[in-house]
N, C-alpha and C. Protein backbone atom coordinates (compact mmCIF):
# COMPACT_ATOMS: atom_id res chain seq x y z
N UNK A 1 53.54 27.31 -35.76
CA UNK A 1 53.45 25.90 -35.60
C UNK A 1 54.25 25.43 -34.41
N UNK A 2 55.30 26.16 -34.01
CA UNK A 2 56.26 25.64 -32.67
C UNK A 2 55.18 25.97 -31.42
N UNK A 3 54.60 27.02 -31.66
CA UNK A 3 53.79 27.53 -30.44
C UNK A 3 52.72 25.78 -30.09
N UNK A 4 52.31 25.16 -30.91
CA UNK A 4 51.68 24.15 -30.98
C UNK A 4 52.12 23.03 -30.81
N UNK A 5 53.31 22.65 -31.45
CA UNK A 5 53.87 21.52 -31.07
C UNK A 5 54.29 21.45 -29.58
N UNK A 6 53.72 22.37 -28.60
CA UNK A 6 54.45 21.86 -27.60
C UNK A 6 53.05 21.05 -27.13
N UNK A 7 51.53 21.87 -27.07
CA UNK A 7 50.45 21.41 -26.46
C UNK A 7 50.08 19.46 -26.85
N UNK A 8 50.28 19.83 -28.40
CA UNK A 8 49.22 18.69 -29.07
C UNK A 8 50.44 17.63 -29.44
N UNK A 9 50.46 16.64 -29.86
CA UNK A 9 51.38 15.64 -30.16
C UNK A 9 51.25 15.80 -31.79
N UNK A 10 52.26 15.43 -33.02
CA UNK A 10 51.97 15.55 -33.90
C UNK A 10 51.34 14.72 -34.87
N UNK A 11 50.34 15.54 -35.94
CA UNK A 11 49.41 14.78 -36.15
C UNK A 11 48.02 14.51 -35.49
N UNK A 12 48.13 15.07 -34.49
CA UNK A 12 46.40 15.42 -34.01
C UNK A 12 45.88 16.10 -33.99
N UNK A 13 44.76 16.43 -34.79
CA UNK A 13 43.94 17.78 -35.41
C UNK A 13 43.89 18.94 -33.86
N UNK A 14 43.89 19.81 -33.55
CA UNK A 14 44.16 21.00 -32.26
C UNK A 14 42.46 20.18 -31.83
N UNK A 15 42.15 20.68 -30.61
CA UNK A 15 41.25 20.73 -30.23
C UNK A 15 40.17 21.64 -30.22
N UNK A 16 38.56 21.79 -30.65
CA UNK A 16 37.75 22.44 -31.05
C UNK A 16 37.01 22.70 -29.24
N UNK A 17 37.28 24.03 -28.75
CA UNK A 17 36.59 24.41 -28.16
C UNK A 17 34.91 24.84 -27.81
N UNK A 18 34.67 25.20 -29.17
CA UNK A 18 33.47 26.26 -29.18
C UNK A 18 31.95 25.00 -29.30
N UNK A 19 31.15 25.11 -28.46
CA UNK A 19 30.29 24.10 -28.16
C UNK A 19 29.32 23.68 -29.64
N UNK A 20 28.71 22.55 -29.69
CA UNK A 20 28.43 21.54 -31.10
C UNK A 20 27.44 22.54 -31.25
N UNK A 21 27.14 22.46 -32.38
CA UNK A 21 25.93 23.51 -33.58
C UNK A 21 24.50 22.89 -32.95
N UNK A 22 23.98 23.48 -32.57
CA UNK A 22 22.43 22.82 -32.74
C UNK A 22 21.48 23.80 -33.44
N UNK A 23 20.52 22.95 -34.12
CA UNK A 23 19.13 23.90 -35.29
C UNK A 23 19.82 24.51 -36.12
N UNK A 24 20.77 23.72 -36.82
CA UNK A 24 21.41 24.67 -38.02
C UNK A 24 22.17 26.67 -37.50
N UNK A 25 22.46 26.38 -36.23
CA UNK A 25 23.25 27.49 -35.89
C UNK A 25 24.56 28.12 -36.62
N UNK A 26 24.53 27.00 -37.36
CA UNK A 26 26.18 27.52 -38.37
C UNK A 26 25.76 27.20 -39.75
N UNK A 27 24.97 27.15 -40.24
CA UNK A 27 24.83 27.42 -41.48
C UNK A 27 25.22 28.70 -42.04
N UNK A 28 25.28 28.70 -43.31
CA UNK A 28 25.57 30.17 -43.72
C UNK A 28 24.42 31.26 -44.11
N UNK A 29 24.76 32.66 -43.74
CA UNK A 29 23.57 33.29 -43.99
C UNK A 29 22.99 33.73 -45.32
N UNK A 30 21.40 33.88 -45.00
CA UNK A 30 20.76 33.53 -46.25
C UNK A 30 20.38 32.17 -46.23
N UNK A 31 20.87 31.58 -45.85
CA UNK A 31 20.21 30.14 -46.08
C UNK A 31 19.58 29.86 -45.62
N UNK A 32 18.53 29.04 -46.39
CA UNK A 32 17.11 28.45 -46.03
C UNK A 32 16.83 27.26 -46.62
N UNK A 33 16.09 26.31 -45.81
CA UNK A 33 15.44 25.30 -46.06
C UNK A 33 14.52 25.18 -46.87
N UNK A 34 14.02 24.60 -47.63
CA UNK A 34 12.87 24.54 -48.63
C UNK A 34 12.86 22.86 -48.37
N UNK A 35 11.18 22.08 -48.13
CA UNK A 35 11.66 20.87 -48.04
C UNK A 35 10.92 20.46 -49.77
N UNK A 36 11.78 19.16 -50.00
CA UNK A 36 10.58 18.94 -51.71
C UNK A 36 9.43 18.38 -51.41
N UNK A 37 8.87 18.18 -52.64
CA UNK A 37 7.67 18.14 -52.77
C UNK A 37 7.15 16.77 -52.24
N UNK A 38 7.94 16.00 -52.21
CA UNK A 38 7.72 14.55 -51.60
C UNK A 38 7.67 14.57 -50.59
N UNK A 39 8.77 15.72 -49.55
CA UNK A 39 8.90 15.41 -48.11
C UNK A 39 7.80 16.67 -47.55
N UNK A 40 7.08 17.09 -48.32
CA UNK A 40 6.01 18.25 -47.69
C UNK A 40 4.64 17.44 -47.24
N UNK A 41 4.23 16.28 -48.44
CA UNK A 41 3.37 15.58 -47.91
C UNK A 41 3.51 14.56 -46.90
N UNK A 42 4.75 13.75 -46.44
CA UNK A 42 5.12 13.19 -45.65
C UNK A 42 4.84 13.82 -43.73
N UNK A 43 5.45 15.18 -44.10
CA UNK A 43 5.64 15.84 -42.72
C UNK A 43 4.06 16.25 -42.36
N UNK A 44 3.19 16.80 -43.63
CA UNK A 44 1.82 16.80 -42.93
C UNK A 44 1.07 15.77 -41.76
N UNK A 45 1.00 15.89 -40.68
CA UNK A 45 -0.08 14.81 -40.26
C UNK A 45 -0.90 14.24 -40.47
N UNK A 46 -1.82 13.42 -40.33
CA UNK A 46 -2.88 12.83 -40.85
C UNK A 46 -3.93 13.66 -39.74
N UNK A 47 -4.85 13.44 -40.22
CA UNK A 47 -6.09 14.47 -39.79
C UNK A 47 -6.46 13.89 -39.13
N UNK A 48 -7.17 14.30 -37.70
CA UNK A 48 -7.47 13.92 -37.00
C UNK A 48 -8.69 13.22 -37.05
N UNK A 49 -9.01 11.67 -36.55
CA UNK A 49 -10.83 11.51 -36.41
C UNK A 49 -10.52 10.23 -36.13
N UNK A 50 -12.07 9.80 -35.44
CA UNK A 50 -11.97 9.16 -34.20
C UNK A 50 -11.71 7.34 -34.57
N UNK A 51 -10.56 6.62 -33.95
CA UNK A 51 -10.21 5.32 -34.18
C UNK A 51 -10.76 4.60 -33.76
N UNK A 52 -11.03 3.24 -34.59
CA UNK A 52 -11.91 2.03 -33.56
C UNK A 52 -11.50 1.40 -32.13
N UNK A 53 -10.38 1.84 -31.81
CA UNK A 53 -9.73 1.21 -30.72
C UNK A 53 -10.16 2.27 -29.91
N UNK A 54 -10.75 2.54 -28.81
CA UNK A 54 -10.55 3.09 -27.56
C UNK A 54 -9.86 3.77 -26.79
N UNK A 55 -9.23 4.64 -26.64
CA UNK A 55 -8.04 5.01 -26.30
C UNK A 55 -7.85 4.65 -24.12
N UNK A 56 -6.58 3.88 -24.30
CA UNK A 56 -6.51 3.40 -22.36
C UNK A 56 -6.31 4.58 -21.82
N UNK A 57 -7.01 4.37 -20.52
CA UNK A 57 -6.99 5.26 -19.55
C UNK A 57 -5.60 5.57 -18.52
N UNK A 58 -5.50 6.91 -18.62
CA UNK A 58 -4.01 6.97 -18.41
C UNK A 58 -3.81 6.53 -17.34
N UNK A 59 -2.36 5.30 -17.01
CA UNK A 59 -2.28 4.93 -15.41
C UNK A 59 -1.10 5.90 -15.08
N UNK A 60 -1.44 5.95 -13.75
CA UNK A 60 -0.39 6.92 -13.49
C UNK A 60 0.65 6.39 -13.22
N UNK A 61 1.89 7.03 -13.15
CA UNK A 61 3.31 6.64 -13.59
C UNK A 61 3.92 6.35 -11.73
N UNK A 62 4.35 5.44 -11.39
CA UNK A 62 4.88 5.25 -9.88
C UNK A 62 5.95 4.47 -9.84
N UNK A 63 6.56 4.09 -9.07
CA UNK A 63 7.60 3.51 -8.41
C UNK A 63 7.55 1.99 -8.28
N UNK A 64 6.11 1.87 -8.17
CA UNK A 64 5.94 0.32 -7.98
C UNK A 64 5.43 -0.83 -9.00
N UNK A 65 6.31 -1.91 -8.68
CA UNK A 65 6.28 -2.80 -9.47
C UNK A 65 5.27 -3.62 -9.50
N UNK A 66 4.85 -3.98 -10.46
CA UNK A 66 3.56 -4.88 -11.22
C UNK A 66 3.08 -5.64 -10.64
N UNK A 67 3.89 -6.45 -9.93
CA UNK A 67 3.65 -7.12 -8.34
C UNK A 67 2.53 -6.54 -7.25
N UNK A 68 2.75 -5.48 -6.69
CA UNK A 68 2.45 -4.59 -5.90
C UNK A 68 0.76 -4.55 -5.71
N UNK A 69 0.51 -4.19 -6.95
CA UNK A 69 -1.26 -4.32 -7.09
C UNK A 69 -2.22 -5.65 -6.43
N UNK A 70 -1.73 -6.12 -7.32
CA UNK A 70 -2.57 -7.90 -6.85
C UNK A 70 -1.91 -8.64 -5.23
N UNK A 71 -0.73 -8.18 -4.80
CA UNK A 71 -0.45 -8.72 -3.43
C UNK A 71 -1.12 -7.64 -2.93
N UNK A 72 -1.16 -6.33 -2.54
CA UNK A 72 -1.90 -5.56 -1.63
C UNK A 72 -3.17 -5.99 -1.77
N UNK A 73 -4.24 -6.19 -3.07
CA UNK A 73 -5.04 -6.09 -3.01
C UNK A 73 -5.70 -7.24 -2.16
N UNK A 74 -5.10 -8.78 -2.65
CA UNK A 74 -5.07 -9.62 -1.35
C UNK A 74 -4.61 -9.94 -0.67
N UNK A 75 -3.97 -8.54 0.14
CA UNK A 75 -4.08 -8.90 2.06
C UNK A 75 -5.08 -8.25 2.27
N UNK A 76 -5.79 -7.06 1.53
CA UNK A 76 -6.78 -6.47 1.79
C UNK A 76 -8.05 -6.91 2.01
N UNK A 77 -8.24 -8.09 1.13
CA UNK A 77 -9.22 -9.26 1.07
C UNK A 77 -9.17 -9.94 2.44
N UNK A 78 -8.23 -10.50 2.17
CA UNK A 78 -7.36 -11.46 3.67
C UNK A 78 -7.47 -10.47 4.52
N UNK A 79 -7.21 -9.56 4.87
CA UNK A 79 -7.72 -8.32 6.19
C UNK A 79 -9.14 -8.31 6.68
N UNK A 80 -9.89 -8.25 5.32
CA UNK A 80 -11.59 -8.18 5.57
C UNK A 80 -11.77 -9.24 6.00
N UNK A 81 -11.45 -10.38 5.76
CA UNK A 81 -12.14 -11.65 6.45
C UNK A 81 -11.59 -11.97 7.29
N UNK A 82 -10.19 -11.41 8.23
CA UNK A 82 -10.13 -11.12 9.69
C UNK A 82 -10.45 -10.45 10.18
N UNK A 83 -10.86 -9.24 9.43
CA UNK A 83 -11.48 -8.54 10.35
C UNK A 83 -12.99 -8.79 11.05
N UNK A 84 -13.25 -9.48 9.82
CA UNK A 84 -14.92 -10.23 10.13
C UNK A 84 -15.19 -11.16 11.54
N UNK A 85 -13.79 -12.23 11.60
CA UNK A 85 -13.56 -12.80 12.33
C UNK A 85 -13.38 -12.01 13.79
N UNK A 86 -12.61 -12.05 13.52
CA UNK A 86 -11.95 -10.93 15.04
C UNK A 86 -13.70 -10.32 15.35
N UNK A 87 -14.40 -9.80 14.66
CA UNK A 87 -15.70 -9.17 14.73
C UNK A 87 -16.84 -10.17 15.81
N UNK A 88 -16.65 -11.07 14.88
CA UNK A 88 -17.44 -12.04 15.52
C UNK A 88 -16.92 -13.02 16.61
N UNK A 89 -15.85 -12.88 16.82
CA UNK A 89 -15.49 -13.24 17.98
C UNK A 89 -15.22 -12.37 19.53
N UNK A 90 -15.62 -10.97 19.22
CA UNK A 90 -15.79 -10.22 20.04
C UNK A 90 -17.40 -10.21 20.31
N UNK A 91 -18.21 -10.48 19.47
CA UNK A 91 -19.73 -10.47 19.82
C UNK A 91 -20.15 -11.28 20.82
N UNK A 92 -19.01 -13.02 20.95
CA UNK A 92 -19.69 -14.04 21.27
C UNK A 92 -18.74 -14.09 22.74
N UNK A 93 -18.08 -13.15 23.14
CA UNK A 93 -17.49 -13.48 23.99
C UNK A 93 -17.95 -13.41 25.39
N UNK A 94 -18.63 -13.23 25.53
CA UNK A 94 -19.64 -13.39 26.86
C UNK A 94 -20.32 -14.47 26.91
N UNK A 95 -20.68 -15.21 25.65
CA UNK A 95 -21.00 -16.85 25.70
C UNK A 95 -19.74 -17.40 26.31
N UNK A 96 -18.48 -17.38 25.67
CA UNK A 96 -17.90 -17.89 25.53
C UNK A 96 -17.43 -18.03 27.23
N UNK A 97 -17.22 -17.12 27.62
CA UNK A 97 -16.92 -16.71 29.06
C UNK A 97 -17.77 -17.59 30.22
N UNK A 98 -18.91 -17.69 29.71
CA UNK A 98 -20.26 -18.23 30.19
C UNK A 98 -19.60 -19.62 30.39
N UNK A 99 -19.50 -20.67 28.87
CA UNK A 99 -18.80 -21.69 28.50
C UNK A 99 -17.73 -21.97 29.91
N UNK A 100 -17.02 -21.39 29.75
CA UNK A 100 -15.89 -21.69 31.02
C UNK A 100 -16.15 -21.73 32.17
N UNK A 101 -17.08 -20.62 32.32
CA UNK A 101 -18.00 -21.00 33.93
C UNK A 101 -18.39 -22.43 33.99
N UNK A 102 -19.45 -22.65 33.02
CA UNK A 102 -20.22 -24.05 33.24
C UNK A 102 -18.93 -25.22 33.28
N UNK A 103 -18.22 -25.00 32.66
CA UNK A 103 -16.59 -26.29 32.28
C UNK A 103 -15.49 -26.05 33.56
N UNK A 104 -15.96 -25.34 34.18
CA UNK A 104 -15.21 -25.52 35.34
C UNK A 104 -15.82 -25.57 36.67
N UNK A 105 -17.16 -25.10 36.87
CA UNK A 105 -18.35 -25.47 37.81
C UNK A 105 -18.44 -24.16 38.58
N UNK A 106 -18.39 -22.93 38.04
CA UNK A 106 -18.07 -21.38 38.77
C UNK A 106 -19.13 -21.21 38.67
N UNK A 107 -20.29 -21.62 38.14
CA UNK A 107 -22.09 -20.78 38.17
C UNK A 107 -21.93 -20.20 37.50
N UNK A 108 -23.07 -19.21 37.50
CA UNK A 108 -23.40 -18.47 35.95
C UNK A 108 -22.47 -17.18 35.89
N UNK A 109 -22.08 -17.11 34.52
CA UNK A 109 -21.23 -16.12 35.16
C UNK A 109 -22.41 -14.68 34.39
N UNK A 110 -21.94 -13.43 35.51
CA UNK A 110 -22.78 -12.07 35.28
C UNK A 110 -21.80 -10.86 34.41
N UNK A 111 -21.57 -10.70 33.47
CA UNK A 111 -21.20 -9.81 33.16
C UNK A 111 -20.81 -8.74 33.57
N UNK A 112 -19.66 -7.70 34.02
CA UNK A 112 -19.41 -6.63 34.16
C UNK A 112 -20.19 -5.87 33.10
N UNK A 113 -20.78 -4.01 33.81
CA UNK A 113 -21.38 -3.17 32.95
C UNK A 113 -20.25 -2.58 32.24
N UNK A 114 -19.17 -2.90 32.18
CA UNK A 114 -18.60 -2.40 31.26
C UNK A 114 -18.09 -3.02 30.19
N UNK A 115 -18.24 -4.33 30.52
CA UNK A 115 -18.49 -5.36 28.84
C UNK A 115 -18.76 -5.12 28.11
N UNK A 116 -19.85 -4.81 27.99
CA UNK A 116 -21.10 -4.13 26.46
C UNK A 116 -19.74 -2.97 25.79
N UNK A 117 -19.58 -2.27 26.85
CA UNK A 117 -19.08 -1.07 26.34
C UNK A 117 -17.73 -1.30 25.45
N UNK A 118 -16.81 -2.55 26.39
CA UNK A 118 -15.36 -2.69 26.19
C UNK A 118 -15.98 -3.48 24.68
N UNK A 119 -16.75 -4.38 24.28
CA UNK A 119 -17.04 -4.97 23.05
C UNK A 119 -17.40 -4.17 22.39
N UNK A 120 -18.21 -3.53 22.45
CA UNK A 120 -18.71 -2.10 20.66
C UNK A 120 -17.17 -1.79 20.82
N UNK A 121 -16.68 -1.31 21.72
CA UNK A 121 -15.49 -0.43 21.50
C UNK A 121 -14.30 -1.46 20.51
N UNK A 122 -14.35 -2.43 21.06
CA UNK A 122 -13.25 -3.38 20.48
C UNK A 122 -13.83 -3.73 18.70
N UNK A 123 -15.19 -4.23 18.59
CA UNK A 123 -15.18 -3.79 17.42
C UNK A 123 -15.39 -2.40 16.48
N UNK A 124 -15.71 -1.67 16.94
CA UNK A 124 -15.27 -0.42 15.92
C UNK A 124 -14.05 -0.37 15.60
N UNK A 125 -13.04 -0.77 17.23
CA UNK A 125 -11.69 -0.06 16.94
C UNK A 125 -10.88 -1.55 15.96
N UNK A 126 -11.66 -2.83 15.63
CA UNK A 126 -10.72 -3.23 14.63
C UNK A 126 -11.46 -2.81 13.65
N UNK A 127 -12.66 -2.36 13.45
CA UNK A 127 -12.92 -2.18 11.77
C UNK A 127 -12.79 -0.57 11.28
N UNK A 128 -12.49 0.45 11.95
CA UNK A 128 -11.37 1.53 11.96
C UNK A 128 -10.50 1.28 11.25
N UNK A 129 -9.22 -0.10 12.29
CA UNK A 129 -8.25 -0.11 11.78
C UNK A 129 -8.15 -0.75 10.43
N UNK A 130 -9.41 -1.64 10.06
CA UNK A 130 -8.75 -2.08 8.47
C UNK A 130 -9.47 -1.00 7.51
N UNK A 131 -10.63 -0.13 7.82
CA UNK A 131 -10.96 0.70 7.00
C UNK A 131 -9.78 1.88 6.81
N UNK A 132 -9.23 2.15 7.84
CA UNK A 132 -8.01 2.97 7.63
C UNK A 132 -6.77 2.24 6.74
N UNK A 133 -6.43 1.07 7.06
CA UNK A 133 -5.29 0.57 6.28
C UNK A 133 -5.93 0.49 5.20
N UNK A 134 -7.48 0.17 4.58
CA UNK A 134 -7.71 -0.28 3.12
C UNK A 134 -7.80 1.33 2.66
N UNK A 135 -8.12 2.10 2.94
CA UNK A 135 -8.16 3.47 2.69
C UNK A 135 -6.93 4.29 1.95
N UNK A 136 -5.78 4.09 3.19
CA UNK A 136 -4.40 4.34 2.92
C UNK A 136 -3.79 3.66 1.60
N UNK A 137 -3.98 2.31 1.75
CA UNK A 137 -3.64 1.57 0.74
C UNK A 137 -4.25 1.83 -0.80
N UNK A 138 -5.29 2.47 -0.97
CA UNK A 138 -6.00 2.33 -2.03
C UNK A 138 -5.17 3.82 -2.64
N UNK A 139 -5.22 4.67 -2.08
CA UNK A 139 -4.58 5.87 -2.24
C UNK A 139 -3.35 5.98 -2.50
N UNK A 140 -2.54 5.08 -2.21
CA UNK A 140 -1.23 5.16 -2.55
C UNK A 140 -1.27 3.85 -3.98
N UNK A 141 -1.88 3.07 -4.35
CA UNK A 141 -2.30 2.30 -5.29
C UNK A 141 -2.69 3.11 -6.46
N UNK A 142 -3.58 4.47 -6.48
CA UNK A 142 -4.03 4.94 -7.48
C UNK A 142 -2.73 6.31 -7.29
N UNK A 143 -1.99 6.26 -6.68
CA UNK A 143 -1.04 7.24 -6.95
C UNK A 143 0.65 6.41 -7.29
N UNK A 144 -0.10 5.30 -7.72
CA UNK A 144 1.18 4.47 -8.31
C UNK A 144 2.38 4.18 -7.16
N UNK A 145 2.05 4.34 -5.97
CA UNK A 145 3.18 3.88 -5.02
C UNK A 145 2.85 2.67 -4.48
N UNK A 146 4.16 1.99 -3.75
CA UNK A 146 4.33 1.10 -3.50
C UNK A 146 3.50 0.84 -2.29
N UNK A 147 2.56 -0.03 -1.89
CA UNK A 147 1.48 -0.23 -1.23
C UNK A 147 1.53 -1.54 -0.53
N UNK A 148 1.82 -2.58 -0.19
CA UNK A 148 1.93 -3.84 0.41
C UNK A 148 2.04 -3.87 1.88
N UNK A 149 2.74 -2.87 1.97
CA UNK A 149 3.20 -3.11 3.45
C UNK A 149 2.36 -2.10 4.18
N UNK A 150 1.34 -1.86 3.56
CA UNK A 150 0.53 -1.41 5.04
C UNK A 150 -1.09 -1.50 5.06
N UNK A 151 -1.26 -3.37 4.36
CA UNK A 151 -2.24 -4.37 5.19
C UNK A 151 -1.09 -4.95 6.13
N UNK A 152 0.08 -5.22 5.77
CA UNK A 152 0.91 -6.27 6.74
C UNK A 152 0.90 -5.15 8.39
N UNK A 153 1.30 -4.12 7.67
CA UNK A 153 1.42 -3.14 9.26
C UNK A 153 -0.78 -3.27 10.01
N UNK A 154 -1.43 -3.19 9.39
CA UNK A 154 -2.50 -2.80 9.71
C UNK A 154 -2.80 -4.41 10.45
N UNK A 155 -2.58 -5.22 9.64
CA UNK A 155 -2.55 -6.24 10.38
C UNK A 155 -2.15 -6.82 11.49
N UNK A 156 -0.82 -6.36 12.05
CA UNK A 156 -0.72 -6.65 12.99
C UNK A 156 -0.94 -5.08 14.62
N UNK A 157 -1.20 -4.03 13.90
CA UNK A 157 -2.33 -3.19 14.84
C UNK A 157 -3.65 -3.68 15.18
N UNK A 158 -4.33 -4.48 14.58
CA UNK A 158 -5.44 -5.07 14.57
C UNK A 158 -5.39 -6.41 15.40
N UNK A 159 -4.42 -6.86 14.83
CA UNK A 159 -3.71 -8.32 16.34
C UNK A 159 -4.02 -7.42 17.80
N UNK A 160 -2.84 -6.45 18.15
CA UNK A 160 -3.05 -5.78 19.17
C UNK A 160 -4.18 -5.56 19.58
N UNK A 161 -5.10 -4.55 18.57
CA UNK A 161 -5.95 -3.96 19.71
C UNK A 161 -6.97 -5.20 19.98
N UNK A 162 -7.29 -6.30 18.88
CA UNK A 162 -8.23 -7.24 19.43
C UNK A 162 -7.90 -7.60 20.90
N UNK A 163 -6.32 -8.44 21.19
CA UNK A 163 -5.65 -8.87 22.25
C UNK A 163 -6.18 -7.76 23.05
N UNK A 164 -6.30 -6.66 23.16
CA UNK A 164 -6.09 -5.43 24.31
C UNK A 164 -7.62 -5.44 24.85
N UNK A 165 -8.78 -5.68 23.61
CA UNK A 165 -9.79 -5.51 24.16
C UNK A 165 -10.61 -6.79 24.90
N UNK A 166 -10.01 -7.75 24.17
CA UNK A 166 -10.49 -9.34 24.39
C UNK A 166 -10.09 -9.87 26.25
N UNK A 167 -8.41 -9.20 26.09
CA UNK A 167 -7.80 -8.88 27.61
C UNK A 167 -8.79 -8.49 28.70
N UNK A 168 -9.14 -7.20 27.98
CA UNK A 168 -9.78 -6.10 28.91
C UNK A 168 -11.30 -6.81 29.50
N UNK A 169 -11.83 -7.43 28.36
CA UNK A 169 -13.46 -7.62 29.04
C UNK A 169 -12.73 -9.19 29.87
N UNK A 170 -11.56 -10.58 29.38
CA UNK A 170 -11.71 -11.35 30.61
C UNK A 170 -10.98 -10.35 31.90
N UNK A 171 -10.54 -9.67 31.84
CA UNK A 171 -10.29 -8.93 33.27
C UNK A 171 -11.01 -8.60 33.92
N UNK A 172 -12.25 -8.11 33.51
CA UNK A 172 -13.42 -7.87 34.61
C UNK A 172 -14.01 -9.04 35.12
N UNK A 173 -13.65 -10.59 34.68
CA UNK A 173 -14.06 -11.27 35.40
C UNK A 173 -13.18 -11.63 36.79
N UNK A 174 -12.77 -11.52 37.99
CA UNK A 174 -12.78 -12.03 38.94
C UNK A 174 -12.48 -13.56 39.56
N UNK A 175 -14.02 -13.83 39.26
CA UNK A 175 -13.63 -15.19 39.33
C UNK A 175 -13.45 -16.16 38.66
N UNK A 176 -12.91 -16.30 37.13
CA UNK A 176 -12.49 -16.91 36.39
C UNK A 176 -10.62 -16.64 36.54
N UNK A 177 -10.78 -15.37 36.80
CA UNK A 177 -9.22 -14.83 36.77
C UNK A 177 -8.67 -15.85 37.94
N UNK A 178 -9.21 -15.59 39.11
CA UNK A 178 -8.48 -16.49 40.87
C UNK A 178 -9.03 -18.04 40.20
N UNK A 179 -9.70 -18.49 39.57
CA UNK A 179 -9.91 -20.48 40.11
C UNK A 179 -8.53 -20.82 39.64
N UNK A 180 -8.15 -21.92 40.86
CA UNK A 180 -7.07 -22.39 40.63
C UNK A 180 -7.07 -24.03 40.05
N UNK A 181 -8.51 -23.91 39.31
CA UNK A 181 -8.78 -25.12 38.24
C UNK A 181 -8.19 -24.76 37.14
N UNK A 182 -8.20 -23.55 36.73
CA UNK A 182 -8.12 -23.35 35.72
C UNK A 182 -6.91 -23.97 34.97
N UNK A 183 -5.79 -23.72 35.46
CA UNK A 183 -4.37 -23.99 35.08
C UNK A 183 -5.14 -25.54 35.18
N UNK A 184 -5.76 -26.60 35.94
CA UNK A 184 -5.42 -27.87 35.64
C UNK A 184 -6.09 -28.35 34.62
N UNK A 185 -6.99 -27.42 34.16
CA UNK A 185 -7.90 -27.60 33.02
C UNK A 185 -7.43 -27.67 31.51
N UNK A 186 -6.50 -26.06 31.36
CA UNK A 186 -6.00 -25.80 30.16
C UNK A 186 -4.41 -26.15 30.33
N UNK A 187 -3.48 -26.87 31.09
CA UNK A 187 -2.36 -26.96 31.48
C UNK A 187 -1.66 -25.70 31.70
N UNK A 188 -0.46 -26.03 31.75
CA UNK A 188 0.20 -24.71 32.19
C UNK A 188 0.12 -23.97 31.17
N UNK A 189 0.23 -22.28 31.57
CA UNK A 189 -0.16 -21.16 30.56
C UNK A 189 1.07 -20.48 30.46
């Protein structure tokens, strides 16, 4: 007992090293469980067969919050109907170009041959970019991740390349680019 009184203070049971019992590991041997007769029908399961309810389809387990679904899904909406836009405002832009000729008195204006080309190109390359962002997005949606932020990113790649291509076809005009009506027309730019 002196060997002890120095570790433990007195009155506190020694300390139990040897790690907690689990599945009846310390029972004594020979011994066995028998459950009664009450708790044998209890533990049976109920038999299997088929319930009126439906069983839900498993969603998969992700990171993102409940939120997430219904805002991605409309910017995705909101994407398509800029992208529509942006679409159709690349079709008409050679009217439009036209328009400014006649409103500033430059004659008819003739198209560069590489108009046609710079417009298909400008629309494929925005409806690329939202078929790629709705693509991406949908995929990370059915893999339960967090998805929002890339209509917002796709969105503004799609700003760009419109600007880049819309740029590109008034650059081949010339002489809309030099009139020095222009500035007195639309004020300073």
């Amino acid at each position: 007992m002196a060997e002890n009184s120095s570790s433990t203070p007195p009155g506190t049971p020694p300390e139990d090293s040897r790690p907690r019992p689990q599945y009846g590991e310390l029972a004594p041997e020979g011994w066995s469980w028998t459950p009664a007769p009450d708790e044998r029908t209890l533990a049976t399961p109920p038999a299997p067969g088929r319930s009126a309810v439906p069983e839900k389809a498993v969603r998969p387990v992700g990171t993102a919050p409940a939120w997430d679904r219904p805002v991605t899904l409309s910017l995705l909406v909101l994407g398509l109907l800029s992208t529509l836009f942006a679409v159709s405002m690349l079709r008409v832009i050679t009217e439009s170009i036209q328009m400014l000729h006649t409103q500033l008195d430059l004659g008819a204006y003739e198209p560069d041959p590489s108009v046609a080309w710079l417009v298909t190109a400008g629309i494929v390359g925005v409806s690329l970019v939202w078929l790629a962002t709705a693509t991406g997005a949908v995929l990370l949606l059915v893999r339960g991740k967090r998805a929002f932020y890339l209509p917002l990113i796709g969105a503004v790649v799609s700003v760009v390349v419109f600007v880049a291509f819309t740029g590109a076809v008034l650059a081949t005009d010339p002489t809309l680019l030099n009139d020095p009506n222009l500035m007195d027309v639309y004020g300073q730019l």
